[in-house]
PDB file of N, CA and C in Angstrom:
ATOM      1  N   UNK A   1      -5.888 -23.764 -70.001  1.00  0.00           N
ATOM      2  CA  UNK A   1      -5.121 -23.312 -68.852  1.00  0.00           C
ATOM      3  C   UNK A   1      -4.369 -22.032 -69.222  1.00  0.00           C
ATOM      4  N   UNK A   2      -4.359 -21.187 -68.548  1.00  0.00           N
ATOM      5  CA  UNK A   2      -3.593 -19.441 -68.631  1.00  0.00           C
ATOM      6  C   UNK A   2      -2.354 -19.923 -68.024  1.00  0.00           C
ATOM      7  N   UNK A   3      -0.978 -19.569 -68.975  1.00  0.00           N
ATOM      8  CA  UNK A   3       0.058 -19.235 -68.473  1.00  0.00           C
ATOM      9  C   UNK A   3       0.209 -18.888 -67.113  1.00  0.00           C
ATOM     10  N   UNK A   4       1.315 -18.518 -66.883  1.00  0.00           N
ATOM     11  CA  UNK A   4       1.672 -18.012 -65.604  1.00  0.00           C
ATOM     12  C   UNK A   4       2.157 -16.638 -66.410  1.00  0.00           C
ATOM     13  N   UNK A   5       1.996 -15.264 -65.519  1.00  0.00           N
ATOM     14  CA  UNK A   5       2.371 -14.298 -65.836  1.00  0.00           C
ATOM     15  C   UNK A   5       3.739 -13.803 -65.963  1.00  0.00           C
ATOM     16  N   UNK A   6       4.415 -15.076 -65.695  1.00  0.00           N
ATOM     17  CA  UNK A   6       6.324 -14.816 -65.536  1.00  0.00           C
ATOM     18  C   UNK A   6       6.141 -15.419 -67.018  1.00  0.00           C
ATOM     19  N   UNK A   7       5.720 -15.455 -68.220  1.00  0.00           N
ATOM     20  CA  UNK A   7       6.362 -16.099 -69.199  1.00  0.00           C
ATOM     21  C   UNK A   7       7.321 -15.081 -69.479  1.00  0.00           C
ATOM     22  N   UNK A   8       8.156 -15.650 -70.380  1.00  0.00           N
ATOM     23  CA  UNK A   8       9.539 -15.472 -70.768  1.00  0.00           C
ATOM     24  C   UNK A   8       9.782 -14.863 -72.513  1.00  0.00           C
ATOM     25  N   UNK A   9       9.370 -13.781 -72.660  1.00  0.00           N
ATOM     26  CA  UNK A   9       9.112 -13.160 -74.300  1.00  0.00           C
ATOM     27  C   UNK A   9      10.532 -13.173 -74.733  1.00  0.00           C
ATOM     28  N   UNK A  10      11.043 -13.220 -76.041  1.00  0.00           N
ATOM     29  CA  UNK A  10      12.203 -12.659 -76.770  1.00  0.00           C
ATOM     30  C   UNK A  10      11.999 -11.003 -76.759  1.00  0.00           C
ATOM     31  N   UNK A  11      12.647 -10.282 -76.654  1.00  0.00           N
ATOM     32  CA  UNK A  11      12.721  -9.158 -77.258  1.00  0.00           C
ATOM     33  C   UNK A  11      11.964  -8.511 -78.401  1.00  0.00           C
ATOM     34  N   UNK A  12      12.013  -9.561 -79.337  1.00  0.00           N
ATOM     35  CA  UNK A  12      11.507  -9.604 -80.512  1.00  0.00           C
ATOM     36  C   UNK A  12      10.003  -9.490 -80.164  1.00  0.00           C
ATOM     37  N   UNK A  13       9.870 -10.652 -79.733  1.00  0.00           N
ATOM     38  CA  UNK A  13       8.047 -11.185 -79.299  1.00  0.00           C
ATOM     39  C   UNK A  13       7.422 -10.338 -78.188  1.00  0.00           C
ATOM     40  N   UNK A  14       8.385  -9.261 -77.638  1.00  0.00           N
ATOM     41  CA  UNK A  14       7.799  -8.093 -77.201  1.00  0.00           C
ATOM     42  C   UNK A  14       7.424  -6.804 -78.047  1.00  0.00           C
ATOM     43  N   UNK A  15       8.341  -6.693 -78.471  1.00  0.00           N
ATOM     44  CA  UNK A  15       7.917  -5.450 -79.760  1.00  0.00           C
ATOM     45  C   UNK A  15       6.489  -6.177 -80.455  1.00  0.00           C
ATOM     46  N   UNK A  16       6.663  -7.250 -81.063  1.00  0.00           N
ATOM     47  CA  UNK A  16       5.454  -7.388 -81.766  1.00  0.00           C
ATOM     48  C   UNK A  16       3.806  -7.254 -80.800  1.00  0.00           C
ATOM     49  N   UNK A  17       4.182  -8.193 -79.559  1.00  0.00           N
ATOM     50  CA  UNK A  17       3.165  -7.655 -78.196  1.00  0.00           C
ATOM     51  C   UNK A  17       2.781  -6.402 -78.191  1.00  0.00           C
ATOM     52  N   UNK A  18       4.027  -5.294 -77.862  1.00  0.00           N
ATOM     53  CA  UNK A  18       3.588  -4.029 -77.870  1.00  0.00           C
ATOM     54  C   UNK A  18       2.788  -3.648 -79.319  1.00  0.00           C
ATOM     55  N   UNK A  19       3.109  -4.086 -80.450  1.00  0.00           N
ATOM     56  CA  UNK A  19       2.148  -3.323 -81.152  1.00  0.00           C
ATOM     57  C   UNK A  19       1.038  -3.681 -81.600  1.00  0.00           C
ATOM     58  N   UNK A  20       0.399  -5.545 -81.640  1.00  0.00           N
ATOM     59  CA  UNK A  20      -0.368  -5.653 -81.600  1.00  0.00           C
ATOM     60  C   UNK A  20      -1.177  -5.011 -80.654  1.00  0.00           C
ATOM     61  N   UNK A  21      -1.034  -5.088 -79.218  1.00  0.00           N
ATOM     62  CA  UNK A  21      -1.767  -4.150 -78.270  1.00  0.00           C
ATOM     63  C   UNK A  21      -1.931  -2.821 -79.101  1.00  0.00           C
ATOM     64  N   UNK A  22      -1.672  -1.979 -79.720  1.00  0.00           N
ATOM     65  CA  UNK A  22      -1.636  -0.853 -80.397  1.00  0.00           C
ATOM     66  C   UNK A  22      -2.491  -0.482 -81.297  1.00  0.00           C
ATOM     67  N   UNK A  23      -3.337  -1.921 -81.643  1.00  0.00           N
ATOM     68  CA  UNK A  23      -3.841  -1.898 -82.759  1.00  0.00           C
ATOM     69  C   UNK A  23      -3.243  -2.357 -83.915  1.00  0.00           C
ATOM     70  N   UNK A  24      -2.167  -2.838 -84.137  1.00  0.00           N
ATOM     71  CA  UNK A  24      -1.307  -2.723 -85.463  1.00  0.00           C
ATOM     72  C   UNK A  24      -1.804  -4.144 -86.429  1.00  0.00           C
ATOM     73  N   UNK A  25      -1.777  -3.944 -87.230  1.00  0.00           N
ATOM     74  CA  UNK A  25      -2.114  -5.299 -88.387  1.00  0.00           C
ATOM     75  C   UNK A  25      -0.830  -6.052 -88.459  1.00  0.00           C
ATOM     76  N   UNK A  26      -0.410  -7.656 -88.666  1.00  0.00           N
ATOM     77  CA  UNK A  26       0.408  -8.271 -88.819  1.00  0.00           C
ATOM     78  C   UNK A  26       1.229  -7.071 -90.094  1.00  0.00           C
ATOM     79  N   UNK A  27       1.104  -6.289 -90.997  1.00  0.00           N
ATOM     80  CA  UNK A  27       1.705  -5.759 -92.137  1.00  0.00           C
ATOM     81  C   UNK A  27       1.957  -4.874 -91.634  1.00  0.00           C
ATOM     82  N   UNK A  28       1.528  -4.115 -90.677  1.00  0.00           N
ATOM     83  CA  UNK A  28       1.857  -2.463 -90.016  1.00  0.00           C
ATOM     84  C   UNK A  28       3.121  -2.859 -89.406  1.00  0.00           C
ATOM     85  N   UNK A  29       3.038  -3.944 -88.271  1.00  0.00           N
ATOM     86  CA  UNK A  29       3.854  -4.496 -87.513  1.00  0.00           C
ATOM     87  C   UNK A  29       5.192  -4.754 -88.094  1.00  0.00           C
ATOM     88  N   UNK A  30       5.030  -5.381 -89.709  1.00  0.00           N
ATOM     89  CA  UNK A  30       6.089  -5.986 -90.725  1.00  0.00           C
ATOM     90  C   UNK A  30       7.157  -5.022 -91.146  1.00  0.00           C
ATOM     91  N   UNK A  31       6.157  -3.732 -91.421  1.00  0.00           N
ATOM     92  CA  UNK A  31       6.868  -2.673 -92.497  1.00  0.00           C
ATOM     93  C   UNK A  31       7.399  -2.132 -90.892  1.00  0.00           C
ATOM     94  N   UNK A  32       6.700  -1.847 -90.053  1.00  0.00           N
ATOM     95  CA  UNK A  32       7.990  -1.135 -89.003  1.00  0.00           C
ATOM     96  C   UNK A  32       9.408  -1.694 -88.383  1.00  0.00           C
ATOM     97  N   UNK A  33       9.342  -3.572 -88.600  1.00  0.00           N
ATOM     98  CA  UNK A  33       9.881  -3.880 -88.124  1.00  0.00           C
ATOM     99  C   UNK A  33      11.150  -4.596 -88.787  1.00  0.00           C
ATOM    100  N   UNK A  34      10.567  -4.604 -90.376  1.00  0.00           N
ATOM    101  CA  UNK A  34      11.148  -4.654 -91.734  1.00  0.00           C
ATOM    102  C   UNK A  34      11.793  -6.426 -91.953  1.00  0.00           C
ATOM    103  N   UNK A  35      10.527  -6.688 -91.082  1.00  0.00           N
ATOM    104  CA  UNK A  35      10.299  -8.293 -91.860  1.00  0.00           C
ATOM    105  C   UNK A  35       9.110  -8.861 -92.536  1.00  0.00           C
ATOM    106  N   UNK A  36       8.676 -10.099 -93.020  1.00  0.00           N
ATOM    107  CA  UNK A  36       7.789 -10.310 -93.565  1.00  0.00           C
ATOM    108  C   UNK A  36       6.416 -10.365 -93.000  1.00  0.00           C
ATOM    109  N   UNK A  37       5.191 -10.264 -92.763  1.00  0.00           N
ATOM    110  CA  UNK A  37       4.103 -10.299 -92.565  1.00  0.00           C
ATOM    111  C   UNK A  37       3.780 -11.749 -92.258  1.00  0.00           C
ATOM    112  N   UNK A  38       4.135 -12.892 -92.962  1.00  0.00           N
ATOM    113  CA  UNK A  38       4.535 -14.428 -92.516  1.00  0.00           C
ATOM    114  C   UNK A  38       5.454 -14.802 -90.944  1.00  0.00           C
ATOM    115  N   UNK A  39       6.518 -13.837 -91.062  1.00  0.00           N
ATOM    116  CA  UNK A  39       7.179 -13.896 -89.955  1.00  0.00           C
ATOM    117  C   UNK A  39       6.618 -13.410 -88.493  1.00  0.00           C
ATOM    118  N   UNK A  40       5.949 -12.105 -88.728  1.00  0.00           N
ATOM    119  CA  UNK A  40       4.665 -11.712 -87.642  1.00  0.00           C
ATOM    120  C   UNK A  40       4.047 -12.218 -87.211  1.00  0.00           C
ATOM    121  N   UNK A  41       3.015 -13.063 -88.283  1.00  0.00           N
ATOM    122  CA  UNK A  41       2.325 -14.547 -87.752  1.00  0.00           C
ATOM    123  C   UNK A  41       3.036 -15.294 -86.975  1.00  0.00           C
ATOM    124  N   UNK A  42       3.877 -15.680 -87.159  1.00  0.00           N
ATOM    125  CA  UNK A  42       4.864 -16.848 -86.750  1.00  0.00           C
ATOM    126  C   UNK A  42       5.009 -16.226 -84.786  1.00  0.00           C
ATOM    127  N   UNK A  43       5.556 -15.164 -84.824  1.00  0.00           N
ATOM    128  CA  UNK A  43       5.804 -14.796 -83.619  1.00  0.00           C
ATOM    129  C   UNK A  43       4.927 -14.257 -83.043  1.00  0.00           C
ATOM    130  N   UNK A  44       3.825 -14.252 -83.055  1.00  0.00           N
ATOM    131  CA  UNK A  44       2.346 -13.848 -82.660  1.00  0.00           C
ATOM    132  C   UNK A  44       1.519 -15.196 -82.313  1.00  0.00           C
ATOM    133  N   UNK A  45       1.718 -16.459 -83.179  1.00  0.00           N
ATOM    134  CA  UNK A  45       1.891 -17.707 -82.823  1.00  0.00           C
ATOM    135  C   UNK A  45       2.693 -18.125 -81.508  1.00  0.00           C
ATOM    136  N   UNK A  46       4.053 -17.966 -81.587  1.00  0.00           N
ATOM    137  CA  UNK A  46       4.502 -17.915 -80.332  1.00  0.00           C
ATOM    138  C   UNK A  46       4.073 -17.572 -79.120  1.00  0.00           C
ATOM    139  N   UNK A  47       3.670 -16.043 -79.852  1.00  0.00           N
ATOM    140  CA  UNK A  47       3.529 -15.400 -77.751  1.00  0.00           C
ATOM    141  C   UNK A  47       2.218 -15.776 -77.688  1.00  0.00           C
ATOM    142  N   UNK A  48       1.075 -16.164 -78.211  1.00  0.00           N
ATOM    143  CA  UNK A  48      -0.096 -16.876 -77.831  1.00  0.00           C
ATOM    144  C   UNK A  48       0.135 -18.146 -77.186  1.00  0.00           C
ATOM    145  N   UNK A  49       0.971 -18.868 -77.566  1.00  0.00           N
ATOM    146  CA  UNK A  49       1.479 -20.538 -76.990  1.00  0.00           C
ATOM    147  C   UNK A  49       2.306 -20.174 -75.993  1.00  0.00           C
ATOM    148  N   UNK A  50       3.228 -19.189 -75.670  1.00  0.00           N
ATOM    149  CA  UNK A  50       3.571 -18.914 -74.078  1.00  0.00           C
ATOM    150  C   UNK A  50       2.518 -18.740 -73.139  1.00  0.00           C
ATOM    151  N   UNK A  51       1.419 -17.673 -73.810  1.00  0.00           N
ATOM    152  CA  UNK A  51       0.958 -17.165 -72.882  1.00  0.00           C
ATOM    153  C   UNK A  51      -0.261 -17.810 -72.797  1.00  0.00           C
ATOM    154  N   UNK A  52      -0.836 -19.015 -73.187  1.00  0.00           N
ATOM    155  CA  UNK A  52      -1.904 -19.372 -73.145  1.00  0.00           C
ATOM    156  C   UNK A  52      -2.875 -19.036 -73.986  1.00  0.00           C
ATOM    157  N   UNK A  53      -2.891 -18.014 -75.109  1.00  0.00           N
ATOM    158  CA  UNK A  53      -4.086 -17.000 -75.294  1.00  0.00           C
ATOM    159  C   UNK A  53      -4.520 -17.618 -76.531  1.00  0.00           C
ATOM    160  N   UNK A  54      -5.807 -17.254 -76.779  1.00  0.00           N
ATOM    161  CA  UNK A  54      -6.808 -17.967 -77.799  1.00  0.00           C
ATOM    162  C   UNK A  54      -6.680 -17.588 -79.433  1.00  0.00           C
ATOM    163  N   UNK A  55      -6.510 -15.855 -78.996  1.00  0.00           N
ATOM    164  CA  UNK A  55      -6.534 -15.034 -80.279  1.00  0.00           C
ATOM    165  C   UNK A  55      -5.268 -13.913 -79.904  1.00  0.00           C
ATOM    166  N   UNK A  56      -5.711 -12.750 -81.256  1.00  0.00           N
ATOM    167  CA  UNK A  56      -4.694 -11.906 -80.677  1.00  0.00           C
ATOM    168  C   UNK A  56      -5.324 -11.051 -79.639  1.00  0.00           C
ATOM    169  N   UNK A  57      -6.355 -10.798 -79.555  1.00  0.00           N
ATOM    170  CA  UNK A  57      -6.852  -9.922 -78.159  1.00  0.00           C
ATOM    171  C   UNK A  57      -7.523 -11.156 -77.266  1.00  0.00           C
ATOM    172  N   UNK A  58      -7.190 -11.607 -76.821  1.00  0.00           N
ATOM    173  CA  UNK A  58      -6.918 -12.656 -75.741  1.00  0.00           C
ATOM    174  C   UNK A  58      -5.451 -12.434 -75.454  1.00  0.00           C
ATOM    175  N   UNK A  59      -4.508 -12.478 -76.533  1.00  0.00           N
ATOM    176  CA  UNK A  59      -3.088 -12.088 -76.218  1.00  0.00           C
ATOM    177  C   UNK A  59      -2.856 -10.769 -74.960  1.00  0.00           C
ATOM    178  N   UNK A  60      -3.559  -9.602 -76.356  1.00  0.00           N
ATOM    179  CA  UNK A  60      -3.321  -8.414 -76.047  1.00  0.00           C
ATOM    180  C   UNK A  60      -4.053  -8.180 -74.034  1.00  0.00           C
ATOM    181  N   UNK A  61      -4.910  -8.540 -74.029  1.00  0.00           N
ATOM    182  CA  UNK A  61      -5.730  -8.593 -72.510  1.00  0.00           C
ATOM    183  C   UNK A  61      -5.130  -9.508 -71.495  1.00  0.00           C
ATOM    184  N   UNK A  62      -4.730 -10.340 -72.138  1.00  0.00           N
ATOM    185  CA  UNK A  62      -3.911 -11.342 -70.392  1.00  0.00           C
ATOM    186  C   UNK A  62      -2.468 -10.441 -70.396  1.00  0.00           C
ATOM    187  N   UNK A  63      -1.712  -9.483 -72.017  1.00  0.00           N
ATOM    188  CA  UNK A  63      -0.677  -8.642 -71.720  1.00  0.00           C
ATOM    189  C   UNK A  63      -1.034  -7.599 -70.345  1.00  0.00           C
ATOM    190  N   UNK A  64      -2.233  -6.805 -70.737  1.00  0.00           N
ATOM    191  CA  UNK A  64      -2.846  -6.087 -70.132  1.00  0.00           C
ATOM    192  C   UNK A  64      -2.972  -6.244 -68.249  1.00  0.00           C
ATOM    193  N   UNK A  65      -3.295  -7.083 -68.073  1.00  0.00           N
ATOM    194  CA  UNK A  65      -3.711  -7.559 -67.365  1.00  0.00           C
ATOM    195  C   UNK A  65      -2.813  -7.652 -66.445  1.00  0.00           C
ATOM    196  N   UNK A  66      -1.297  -8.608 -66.896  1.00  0.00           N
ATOM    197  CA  UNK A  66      -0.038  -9.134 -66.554  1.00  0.00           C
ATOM    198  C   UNK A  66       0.777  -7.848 -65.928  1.00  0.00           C
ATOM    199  N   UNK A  67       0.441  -6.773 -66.449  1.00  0.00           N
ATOM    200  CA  UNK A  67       1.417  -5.768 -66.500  1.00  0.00           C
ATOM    201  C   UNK A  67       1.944  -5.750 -67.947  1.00  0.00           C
ATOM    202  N   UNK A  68       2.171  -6.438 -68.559  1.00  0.00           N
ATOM    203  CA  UNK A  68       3.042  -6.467 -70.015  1.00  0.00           C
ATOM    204  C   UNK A  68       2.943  -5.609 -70.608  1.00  0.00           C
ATOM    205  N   UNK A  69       1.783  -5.084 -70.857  1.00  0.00           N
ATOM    206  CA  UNK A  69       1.243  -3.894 -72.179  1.00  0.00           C
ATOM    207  C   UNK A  69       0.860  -2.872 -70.902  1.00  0.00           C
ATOM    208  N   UNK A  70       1.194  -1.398 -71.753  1.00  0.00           N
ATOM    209  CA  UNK A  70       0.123  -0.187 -70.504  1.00  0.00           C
ATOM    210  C   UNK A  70      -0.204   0.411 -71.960  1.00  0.00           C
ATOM    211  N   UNK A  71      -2.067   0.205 -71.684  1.00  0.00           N
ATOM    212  CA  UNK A  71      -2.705   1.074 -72.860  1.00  0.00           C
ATOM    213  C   UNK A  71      -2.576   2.239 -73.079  1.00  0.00           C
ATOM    214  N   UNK A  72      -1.818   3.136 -71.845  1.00  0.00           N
ATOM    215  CA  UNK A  72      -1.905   4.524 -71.710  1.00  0.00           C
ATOM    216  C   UNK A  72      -0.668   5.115 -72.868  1.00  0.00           C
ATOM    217  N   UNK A  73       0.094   3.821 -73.162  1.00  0.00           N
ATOM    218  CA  UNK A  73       1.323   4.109 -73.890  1.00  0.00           C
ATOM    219  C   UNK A  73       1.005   3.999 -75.204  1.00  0.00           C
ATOM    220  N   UNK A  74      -0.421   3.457 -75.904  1.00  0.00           N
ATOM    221  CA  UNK A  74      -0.426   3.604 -77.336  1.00  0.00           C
ATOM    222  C   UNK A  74      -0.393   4.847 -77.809  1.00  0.00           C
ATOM    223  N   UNK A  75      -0.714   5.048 -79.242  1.00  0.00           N
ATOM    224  CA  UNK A  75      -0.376   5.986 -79.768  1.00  0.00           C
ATOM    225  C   UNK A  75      -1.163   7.092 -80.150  1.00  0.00           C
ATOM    226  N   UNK A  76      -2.919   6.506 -79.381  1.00  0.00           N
ATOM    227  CA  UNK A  76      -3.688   7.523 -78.992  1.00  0.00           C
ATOM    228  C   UNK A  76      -3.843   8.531 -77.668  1.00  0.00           C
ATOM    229  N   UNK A  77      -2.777   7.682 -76.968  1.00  0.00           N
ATOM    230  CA  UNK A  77      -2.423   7.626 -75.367  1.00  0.00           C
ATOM    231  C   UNK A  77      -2.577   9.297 -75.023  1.00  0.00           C
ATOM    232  N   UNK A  78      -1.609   9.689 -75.856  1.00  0.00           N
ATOM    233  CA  UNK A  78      -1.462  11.399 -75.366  1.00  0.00           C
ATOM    234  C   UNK A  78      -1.585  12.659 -76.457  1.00  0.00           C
ATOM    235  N   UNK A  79      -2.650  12.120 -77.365  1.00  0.00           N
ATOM    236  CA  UNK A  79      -3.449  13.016 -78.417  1.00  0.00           C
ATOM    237  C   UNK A  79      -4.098  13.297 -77.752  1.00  0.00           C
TER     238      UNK A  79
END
């Protein structure tokens, strides 16, 4: 069953959203955010169990989808 698109992210579990959508590796994500790579998991765990999603791009695509993520904003967006 898919979430409902009103789930309810921490702050936190948005930043990590936004950069998985980005492409970012649980360690890219870590060193920018200057916690552990264990802890990434953990909250990437989370926003998959809010949001229903299977993997992390299952995550990243029902973000997409939701409105949550805009691809136009990664960081190839306006190279």
């Amino acid at each position: 069953m898919i979430a409902h698109p009103a789930v309810h992210l921490t702050a936190r579990e948005g930043d990590v959203l936004r950069m998985v959508g980005a492409g970012r590796s649980s360690k890219q994500i870590a060193a920018a955010l200057g916690i552990a790579p264990k802890t990434v998991e953990t909250y990437i765990e989370h926003i998959k169990l809010k949001m229903g999603a299977t993997n992390r791009s299952h995550m990243a695509a029902l973000a997409v989808a939701w409105g949550l993520l805009d691809l136009n904003d990664g960081p190839d967006a306006h190279g």
